[in-house]
Protein backbone atom coordinates (compact mmCIF):
# COMPACT_ATOMS: atom_id res chain seq x y z
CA UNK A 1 -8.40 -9.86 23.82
CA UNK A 2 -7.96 -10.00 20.16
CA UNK A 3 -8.73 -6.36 17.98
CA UNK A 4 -8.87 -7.30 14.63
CA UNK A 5 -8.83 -4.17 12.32
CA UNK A 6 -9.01 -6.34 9.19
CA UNK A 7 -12.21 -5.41 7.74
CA UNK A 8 -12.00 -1.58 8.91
CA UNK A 9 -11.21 0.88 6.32
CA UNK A 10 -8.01 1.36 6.97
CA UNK A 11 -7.26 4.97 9.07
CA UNK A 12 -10.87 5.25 8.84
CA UNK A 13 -10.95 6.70 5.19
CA UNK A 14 -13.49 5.51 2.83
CA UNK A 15 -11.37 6.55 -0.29
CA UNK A 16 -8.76 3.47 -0.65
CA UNK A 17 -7.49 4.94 -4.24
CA UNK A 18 -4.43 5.08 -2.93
CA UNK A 19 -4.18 1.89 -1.35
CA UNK A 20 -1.61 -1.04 -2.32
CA UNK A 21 -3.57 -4.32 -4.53
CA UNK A 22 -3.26 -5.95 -1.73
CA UNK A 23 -5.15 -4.21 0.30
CA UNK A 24 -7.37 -3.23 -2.08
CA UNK A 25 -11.55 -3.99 -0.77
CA UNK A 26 -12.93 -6.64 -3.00
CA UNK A 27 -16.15 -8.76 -2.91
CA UNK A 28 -16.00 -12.31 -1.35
CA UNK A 29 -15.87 -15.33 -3.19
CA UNK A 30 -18.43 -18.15 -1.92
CA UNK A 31 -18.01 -19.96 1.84
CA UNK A 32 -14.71 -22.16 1.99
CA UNK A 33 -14.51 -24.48 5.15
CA UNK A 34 -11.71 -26.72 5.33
CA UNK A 35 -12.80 -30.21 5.94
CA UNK A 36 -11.78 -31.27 9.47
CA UNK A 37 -12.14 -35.04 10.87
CA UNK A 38 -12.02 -36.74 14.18
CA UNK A 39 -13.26 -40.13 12.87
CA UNK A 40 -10.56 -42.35 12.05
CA UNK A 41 -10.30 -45.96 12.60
CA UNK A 42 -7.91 -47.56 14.83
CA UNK A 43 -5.53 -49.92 12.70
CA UNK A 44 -3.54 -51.51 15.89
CA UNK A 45 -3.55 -51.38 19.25
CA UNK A 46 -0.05 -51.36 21.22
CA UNK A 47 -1.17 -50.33 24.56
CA UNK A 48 -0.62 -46.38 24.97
CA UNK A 49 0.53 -46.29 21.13
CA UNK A 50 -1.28 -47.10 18.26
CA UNK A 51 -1.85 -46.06 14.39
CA UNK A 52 -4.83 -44.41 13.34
CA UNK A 53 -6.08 -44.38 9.52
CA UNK A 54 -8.02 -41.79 7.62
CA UNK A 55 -10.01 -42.70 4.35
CA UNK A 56 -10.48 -39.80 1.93
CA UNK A 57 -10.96 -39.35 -2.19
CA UNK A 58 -8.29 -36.91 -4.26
CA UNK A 59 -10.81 -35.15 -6.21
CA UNK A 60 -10.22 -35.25 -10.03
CA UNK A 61 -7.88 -31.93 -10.82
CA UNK A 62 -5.75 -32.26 -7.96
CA UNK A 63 -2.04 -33.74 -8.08
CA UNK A 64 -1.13 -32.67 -4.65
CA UNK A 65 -2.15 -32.94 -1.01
CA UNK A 66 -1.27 -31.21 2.40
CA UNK A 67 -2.42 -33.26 5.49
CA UNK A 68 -2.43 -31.85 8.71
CA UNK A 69 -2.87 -33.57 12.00
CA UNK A 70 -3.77 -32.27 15.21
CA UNK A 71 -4.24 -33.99 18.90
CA UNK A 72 -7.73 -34.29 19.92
CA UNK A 73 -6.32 -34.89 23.61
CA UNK A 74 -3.07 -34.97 25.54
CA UNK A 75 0.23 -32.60 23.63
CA UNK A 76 3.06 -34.36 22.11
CA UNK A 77 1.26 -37.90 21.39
CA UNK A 78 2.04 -37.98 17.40
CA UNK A 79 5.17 -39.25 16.20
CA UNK A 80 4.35 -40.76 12.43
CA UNK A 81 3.00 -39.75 9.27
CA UNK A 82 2.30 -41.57 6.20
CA UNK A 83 0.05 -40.77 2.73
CA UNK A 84 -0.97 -44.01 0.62
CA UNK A 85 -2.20 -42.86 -3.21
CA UNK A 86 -5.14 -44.57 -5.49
CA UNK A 87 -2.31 -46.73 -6.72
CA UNK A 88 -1.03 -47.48 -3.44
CA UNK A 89 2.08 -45.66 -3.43
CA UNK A 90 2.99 -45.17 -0.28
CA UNK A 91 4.88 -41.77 0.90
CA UNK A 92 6.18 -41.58 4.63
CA UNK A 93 8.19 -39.59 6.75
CA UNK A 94 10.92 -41.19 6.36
CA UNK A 95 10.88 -40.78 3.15
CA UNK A 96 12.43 -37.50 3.49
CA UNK A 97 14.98 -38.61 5.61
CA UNK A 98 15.96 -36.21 8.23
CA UNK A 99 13.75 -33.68 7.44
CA UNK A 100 11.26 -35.96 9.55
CA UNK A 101 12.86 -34.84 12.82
CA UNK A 102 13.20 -31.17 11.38
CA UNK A 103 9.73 -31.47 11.07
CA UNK A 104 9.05 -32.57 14.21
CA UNK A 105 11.29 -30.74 16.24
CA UNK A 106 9.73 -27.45 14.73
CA UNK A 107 5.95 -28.87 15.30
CA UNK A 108 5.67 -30.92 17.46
CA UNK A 109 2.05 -30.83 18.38
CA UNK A 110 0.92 -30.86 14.58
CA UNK A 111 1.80 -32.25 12.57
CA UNK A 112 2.20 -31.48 8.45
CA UNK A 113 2.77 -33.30 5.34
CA UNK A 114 2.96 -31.96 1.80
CA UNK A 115 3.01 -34.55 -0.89
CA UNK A 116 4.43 -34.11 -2.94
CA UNK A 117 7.74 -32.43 -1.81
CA UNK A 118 10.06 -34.56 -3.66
CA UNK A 119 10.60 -35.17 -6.98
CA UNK A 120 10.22 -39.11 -6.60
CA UNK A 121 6.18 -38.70 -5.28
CA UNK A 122 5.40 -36.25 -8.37
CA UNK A 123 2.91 -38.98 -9.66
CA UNK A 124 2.00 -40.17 -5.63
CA UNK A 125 -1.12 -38.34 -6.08
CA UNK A 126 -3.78 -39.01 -8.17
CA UNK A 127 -8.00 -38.97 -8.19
CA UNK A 128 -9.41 -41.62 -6.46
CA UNK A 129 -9.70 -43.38 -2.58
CA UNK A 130 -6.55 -42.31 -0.42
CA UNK A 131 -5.34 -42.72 2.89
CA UNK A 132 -3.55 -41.16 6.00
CA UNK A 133 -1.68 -43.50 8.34
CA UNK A 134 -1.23 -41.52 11.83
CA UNK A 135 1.07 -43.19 14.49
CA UNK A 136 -0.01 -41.46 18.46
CA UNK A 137 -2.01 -42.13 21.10
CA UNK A 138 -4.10 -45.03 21.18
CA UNK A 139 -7.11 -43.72 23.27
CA UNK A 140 -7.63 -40.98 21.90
CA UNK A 141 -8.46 -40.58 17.69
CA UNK A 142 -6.20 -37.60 16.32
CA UNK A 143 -7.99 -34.75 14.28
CA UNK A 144 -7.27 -34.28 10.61
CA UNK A 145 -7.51 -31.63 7.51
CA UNK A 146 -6.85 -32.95 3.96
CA UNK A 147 -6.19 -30.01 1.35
CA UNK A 148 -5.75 -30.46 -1.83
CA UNK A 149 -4.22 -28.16 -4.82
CA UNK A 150 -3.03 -28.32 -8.64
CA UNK A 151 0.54 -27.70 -9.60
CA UNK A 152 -0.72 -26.18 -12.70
CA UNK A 153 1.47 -23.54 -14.38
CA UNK A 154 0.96 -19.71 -14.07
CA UNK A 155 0.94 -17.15 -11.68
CA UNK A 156 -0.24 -17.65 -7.69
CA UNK A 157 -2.03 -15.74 -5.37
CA UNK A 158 -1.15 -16.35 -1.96
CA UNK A 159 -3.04 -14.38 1.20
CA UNK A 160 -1.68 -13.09 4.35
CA UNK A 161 -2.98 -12.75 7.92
CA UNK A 162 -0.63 -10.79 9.41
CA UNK A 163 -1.04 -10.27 12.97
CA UNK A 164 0.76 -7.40 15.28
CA UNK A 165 1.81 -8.71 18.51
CA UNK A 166 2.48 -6.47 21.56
CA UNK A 167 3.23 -2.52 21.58
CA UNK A 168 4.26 -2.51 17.94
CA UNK A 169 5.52 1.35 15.74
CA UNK A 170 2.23 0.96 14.10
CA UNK A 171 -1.47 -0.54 14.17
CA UNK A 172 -3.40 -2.85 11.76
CA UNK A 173 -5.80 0.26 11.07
CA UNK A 174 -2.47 2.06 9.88
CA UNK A 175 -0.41 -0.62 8.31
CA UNK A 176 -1.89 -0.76 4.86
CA UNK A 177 -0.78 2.55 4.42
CA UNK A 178 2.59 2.93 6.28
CA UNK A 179 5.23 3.24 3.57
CA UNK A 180 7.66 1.17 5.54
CA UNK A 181 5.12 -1.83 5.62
CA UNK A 182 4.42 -1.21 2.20
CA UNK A 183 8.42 -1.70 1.09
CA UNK A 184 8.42 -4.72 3.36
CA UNK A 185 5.79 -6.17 1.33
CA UNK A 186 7.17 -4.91 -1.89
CA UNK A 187 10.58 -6.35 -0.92
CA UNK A 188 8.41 -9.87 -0.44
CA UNK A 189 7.15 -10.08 -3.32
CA UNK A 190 10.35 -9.24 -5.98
CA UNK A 191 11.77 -11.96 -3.86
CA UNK A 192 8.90 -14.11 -5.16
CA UNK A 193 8.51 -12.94 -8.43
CA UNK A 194 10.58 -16.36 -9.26
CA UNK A 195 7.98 -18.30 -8.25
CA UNK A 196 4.92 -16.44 -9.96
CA UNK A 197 3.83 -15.80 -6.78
CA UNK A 198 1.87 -11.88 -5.62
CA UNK A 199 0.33 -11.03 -2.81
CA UNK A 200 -3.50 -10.72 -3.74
CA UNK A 201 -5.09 -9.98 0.15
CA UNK A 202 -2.95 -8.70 2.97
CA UNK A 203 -5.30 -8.47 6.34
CA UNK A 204 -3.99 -6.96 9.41
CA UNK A 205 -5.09 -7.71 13.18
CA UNK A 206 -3.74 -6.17 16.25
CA UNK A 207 -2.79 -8.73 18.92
CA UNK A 208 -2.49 -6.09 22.02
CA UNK A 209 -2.89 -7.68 25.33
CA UNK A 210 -0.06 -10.59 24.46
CA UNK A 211 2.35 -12.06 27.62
CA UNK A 212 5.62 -10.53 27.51
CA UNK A 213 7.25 -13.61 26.29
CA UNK A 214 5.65 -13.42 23.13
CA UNK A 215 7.35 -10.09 22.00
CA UNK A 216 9.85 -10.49 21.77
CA UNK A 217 9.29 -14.55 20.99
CA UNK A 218 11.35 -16.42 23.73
CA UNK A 219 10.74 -20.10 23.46
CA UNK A 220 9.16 -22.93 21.18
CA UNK A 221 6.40 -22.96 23.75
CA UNK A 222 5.55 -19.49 23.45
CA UNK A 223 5.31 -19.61 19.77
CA UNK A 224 2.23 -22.24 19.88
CA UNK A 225 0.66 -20.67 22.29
CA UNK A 226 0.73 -17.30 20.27
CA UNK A 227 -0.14 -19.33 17.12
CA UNK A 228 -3.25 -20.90 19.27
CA UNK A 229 -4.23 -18.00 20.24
CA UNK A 230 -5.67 -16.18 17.25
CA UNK A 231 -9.41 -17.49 15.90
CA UNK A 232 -9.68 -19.63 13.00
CA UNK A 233 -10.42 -17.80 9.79
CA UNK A 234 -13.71 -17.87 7.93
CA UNK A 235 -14.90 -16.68 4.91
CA UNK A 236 -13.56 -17.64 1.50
CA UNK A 237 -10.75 -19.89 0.23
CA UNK A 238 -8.50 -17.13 0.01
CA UNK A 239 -9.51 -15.77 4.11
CA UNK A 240 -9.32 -19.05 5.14
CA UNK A 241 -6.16 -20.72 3.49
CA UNK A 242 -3.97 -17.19 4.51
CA UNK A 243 -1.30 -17.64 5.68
CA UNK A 244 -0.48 -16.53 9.46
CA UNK A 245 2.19 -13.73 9.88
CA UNK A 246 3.31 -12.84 13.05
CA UNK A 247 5.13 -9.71 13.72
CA UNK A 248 7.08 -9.37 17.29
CA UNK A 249 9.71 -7.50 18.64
CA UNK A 250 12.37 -9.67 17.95
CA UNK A 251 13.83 -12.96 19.55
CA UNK A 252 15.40 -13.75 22.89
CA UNK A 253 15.50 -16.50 25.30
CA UNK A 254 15.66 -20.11 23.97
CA UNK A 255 15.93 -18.40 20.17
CA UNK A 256 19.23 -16.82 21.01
CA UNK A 257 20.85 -18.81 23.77
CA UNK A 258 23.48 -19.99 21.56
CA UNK A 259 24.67 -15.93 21.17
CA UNK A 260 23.75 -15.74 17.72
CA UNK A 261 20.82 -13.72 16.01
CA UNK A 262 17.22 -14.42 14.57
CA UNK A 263 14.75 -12.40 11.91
CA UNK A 264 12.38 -15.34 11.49
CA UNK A 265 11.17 -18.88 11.92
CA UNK A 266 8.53 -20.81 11.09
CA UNK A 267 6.13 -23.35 12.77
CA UNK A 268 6.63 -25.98 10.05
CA UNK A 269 8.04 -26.85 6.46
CA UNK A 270 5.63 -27.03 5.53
CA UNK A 271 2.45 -25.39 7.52
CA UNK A 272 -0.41 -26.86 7.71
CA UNK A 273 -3.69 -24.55 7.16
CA UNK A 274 -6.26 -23.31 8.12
CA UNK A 275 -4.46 -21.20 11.04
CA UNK A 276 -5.22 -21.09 14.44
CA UNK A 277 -3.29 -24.25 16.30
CA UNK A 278 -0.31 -24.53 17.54
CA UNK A 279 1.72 -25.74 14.31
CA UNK A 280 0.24 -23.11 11.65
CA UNK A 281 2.67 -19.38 11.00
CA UNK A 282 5.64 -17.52 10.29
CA UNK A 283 7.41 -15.09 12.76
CA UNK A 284 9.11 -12.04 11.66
CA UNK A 285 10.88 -9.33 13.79
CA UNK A 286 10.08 -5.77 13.50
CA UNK A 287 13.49 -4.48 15.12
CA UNK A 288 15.03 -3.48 11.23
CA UNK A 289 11.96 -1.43 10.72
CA UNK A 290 11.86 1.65 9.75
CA UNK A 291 14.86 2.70 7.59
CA UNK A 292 14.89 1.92 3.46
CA UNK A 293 17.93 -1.13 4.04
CA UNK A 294 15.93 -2.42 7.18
CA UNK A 295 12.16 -2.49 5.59
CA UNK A 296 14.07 -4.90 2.66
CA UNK A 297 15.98 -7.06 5.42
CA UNK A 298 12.23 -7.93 6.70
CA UNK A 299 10.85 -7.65 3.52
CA UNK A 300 13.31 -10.51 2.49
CA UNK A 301 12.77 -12.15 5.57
CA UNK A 302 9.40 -12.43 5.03
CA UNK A 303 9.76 -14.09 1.56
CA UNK A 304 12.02 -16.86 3.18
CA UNK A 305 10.07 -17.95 6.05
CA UNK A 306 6.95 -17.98 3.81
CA UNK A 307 9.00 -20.40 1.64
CA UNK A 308 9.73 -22.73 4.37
CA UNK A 309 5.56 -22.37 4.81
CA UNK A 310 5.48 -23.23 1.61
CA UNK A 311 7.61 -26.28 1.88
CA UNK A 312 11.28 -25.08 1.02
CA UNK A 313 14.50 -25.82 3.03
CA UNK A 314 17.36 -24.24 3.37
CA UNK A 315 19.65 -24.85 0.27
CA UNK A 316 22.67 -24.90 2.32
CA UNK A 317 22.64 -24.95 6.44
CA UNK A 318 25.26 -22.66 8.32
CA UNK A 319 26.15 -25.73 10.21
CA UNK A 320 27.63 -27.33 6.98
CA UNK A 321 26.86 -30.82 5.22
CA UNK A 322 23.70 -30.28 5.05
CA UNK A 323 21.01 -29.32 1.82
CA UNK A 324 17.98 -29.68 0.97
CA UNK A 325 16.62 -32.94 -0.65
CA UNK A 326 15.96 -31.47 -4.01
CA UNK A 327 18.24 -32.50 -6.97
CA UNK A 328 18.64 -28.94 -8.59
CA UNK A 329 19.18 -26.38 -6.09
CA UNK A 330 22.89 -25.51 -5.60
CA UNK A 331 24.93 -26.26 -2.59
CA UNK A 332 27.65 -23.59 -0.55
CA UNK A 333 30.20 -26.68 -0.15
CA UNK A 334 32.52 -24.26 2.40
CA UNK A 335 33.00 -20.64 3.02
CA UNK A 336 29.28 -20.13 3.97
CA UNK A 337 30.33 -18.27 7.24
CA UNK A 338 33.32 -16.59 5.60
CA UNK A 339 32.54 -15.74 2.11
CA UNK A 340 28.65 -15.82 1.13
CA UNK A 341 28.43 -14.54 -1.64
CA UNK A 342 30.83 -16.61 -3.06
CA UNK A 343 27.95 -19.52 -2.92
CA UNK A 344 26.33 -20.94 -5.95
CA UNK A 345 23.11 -20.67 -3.98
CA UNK A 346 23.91 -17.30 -2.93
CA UNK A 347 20.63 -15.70 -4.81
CA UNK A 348 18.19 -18.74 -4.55
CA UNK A 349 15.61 -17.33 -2.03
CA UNK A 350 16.08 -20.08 0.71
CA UNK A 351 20.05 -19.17 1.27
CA UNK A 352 20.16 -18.42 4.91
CA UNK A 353 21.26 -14.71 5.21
CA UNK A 354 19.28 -11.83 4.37
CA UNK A 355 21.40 -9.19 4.01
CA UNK A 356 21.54 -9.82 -0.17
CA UNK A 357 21.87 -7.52 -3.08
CA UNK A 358 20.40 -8.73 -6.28
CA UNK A 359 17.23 -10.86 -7.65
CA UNK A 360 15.84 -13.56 -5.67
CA UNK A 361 15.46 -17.11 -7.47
CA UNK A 362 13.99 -20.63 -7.24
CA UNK A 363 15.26 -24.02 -8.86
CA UNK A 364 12.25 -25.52 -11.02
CA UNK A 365 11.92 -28.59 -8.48
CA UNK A 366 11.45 -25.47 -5.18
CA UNK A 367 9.08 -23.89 -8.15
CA UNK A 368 6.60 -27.54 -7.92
CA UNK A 369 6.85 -27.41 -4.28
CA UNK A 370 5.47 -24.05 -3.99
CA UNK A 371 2.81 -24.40 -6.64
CA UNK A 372 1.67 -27.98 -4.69
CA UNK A 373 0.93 -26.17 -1.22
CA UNK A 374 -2.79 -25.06 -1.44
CA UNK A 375 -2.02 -21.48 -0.11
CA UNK A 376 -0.76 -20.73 -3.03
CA UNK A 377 -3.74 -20.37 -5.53
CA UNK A 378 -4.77 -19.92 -9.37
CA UNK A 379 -8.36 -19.70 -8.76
CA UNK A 380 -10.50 -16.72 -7.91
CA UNK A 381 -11.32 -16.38 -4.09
């Protein structure tokens, strides 16, 4: 059972004066469906694997494309993605080294592309006839959704879906107006200030009845199901292309096996959109709630995993010698464990810890990423 609270006045007052921006009521802007095919053409045959192609046209205006794949049968069947431009450049997985198994390791059952998210495929998109190259399953022809976006300058709007999950402090009738959900979301968006980016429509949903391994999250397994599990949304560009937030009462199992702790994750880097499968959200914990230091840890938390969303890595890993495949975002050579702030990436928003003090930045190249995804928006609704 699913009670969704998002178009209720929220607490059941009709005077909203007092009410954040984003949660402002505001008039719809016209139908927005994204455009989903199951009709591509089988390029080769290798008995139970094969690659499947998708024909499509950029539209003129757009530099930028997120493809997301989906299944249409059996879990777990796609293993390779690939975008070829109007000029035939070609951009592939493995073009992003081993970000491909990140990827794939964090969605596994859909699959997400952002192009570009590099640099080197700035000028990979461009108007005219394009292609998707999908390596699966050969019986059964995947499903696809082709988005695409401007990396324009100027400010972004970017929506939210966020849904409750389990007995949670407060409902989505209350949340607009809890201060300590409001700081959270206040926190979020100083911490993307960086990127020109504000929250412009924040909808709550209650998610009561969910199994008890959802909140708190315990497994991989869990987290696509709970990710399934919500509807589709409808309405205009900015409903539809929000970006699922789910809020649970922490992580256990699987997510803390190895003893150590988790605020967030996310399905994908990046997510593909609309939500509603198994690859498409964020997950926050609500545990820090409630206090003025714990509403910014979330708040900041929040900000991160919605950059990963967005397309962002981490600009150092705790793990050591790794980065992200940008050129311009500093690196924490040693000391990350030991002495943080001591980092050169310390402040950039996709450092690893949240416990910071100061403002929250992005490199120009995390900047174009960001302004590429098509959550992120210039246009009206």
């Amino acid at each position: 059972m699913l009670a969704d609270a998002s178009d209720a006045t929220p607490d059941g007052d009709d005077d909203t004066s007092d009410l954040p921006p984003w949660a402002q009521p505001r008039p719809s802007g016209p139908p927005f469906m994204a455009p989903e095919r199951c009709d591509a053409d089988l390029e080769f045959d290798a008995g139970e694997r094969g690659q499947w192609r998708f024909d499509f046209t950029v539209p003129p205006g757009d530099d930028a494309v997120l493809v997301r794949v989906l299944p249409s049968a059996t879990p777990r069947t796609l293993t390779g993605l690939s975008f070829s431009g109007a000029h035939d450049d070609v951009i592939t997985w493995s073009t992003y080294g081993r970000y491909t198994s990140v990827q794939q390791d964090l969605s596994p059952n859909a699959l997400a592309m952002l192009v570009p998210q590099l640099p080197t495929a700035n000028d990979v998109v461009t108007p005219g006839a394009s292609s998707v190259l999908v390596d699966g399953a050969a019986a059964t022809s995947p499903c696809f959704t082709v988005l695409g976006s401007s990396r324009a300058d100027g400010p972004r709007a970017l929506s939210l879906d966020v849904w409750l999950v389990g007995e949670q402090p407060i409902s989505a009738e209350q949340a607009s107006r809890d201060p300590h959900i409001q700081r959270v979301v206040a926190t979020a968006e100083a911490a993307l200030a960086d990127a020109a980016l504000t929250f412009d429509r924040i909808r709550f949903h209650d998610l009561p009845d969910a199994p008890p391994s959802w909140s708190p999250l315990l497994s991989r397994l869990d987290l696509e199901a709970m990710m399934a599990a919500v509807p589709q949304p409808s309405g205009d560009r900015a409903q539809v292309l929000a970006v699922p937030v789910f809020v649970v009462d922490g992580f256990g199992g699987d997510y803390t096996a190895g003893g150590g702790s988790l605020a967030g994750i996310t399905a994908g880097i990046p997510i593909g959109l609309p939500g509603g499968d198994a690859g498409s959200g964020v997950v926050i914990s609500s545990r820090q709630l409630g206090s003025e230091l714990g509403d910014q840890i979330v708040g900041i938390v929040l900000a991160h995993e919605l950059g990963h969303a967005l397309g962002l890595y981490h600009t150092t890993e705790l793990t050591g010698g790794l980065a992200d495949p940008l050129d311009d975002t500093p690196v924490c050579t040693s000391g990350i464990t030991t002495n943080a702030a001591a980092c050169p990436d310390y402040l950039n928003l996709m450092f690893p810890f949240a416990l910071r003090r100061g403002p929250l930045e992005l490199s120009d190249q995390q900047r174009e990423v960001v302004r590429a995804h098509p959550a992120t928006r210039t246009e009206d609704p």
